[in-house]
N, C-alpha and C. Protein backbone atom coordinates (compact mmCIF):
# COMPACT_ATOMS: atom_id res chain seq x y z
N UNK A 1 -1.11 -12.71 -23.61
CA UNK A 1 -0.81 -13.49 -22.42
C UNK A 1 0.02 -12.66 -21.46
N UNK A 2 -0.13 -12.81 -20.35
CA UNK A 2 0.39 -12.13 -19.27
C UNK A 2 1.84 -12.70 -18.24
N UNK A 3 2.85 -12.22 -18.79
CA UNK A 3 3.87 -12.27 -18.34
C UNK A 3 4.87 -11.67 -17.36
N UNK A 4 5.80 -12.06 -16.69
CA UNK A 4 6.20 -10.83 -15.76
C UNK A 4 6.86 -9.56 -16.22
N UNK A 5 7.20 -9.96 -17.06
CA UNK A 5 8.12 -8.76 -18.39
C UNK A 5 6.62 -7.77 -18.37
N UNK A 6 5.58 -8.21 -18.81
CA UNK A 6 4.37 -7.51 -19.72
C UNK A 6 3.95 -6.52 -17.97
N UNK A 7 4.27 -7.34 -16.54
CA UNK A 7 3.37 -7.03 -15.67
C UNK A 7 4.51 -5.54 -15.06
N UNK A 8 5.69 -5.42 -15.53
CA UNK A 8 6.71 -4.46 -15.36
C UNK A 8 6.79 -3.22 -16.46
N UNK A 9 5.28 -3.19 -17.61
CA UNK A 9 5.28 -2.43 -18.53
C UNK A 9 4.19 -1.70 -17.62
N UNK A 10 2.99 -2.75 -16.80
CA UNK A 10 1.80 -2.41 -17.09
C UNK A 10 1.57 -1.09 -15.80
N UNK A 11 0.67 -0.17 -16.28
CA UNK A 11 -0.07 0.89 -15.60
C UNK A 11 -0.11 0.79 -14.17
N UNK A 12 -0.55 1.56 -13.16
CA UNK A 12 -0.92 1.38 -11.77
C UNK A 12 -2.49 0.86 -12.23
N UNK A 13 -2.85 1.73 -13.14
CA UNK A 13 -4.77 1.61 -13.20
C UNK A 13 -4.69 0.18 -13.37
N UNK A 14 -3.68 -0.14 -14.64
CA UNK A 14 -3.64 -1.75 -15.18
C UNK A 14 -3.24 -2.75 -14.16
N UNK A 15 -2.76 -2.55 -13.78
CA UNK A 15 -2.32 -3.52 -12.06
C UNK A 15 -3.38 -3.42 -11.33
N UNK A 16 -4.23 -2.18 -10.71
CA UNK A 16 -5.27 -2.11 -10.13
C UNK A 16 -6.41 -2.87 -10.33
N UNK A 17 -6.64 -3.00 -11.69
CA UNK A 17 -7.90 -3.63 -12.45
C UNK A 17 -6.94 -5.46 -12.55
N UNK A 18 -6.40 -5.77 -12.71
CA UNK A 18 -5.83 -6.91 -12.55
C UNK A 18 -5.82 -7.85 -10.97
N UNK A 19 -5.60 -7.02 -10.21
CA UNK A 19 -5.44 -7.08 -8.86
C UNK A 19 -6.87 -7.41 -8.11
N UNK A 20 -7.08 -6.22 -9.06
CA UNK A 20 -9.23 -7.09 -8.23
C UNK A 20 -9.77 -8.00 -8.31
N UNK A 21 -9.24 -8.47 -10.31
CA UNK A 21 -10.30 -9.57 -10.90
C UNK A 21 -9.06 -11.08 -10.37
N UNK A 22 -8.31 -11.18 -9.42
CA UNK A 22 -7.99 -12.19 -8.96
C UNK A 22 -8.94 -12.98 -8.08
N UNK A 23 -9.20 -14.22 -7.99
CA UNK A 23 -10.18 -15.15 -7.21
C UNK A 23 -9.12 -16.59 -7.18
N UNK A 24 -8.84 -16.67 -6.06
CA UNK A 24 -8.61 -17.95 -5.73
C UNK A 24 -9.16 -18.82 -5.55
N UNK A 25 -8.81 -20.06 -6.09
CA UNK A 25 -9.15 -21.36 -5.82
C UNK A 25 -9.43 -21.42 -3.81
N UNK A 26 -10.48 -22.41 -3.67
CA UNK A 26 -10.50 -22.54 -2.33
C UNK A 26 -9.89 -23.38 -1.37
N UNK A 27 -9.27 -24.50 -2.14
CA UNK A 27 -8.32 -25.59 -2.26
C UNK A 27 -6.88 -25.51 -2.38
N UNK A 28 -6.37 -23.96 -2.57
CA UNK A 28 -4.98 -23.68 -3.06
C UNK A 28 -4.70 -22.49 -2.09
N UNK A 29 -3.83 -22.86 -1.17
CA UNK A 29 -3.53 -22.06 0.12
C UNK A 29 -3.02 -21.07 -0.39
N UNK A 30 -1.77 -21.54 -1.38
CA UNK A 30 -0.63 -20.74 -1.89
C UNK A 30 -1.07 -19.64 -2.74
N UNK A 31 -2.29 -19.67 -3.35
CA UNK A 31 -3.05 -18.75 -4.58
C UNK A 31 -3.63 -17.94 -3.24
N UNK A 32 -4.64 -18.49 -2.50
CA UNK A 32 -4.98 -17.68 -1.08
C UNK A 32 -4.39 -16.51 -0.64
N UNK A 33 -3.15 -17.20 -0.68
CA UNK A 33 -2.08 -16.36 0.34
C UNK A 33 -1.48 -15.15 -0.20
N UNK A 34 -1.32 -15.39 -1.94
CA UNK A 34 -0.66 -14.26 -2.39
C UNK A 34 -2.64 -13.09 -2.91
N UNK A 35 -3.55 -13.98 -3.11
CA UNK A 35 -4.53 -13.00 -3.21
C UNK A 35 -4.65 -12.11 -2.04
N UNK A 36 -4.27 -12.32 -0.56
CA UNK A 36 -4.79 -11.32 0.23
C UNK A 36 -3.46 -10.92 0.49
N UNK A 37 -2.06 -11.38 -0.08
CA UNK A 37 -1.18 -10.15 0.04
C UNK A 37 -1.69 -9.04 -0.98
N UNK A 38 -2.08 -9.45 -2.58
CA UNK A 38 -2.53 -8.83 -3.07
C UNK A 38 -3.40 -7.41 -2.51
N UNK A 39 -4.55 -8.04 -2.19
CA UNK A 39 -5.48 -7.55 -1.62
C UNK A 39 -4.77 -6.09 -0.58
N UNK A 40 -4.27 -6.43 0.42
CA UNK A 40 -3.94 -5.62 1.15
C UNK A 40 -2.59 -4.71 0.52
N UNK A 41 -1.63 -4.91 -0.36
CA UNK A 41 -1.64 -3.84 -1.02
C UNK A 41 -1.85 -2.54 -1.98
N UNK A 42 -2.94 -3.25 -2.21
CA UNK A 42 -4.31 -2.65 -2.64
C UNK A 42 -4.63 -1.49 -1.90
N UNK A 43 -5.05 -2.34 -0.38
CA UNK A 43 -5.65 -0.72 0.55
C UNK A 43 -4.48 -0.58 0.62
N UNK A 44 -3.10 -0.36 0.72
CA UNK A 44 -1.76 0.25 1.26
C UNK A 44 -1.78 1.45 -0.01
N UNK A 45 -1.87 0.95 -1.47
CA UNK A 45 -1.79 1.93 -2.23
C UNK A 45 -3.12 2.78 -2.04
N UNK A 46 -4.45 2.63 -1.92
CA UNK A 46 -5.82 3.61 -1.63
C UNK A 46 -5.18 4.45 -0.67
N UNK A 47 -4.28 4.26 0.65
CA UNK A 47 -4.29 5.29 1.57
C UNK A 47 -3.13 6.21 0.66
N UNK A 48 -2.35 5.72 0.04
CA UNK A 48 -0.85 6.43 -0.28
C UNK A 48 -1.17 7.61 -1.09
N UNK A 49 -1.12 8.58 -1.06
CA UNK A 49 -1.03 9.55 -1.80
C UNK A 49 -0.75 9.49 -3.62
N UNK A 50 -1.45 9.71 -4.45
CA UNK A 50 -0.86 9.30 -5.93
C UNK A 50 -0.08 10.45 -6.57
């Protein structure tokens, strides 16, 4: 199970692959809202140099 403790162990790759397979509800603004903050730090990390 996925916890915030577990999400402060996990990988960039492992955050990356986590980060994609998010899908919000279409009914839940608040899930919405943090998927396309998600989302867009996503492309913030693609441009950043690794």
């Amino acid at each position: 199970m996925l916890n915030p403790v577990a999400v402060q162990y996990m990988s960039r790759s492992e955050i990356e692959r986590l980060m994609y397979s998010l899908k919000a509800d279409s009914d839940n603004t608040q899930a919405q809202l943090f998927e396309a903050l998600v989302r867009r730090l996503l492309e913030i990390m693609e441009q950043a140099p690794s």
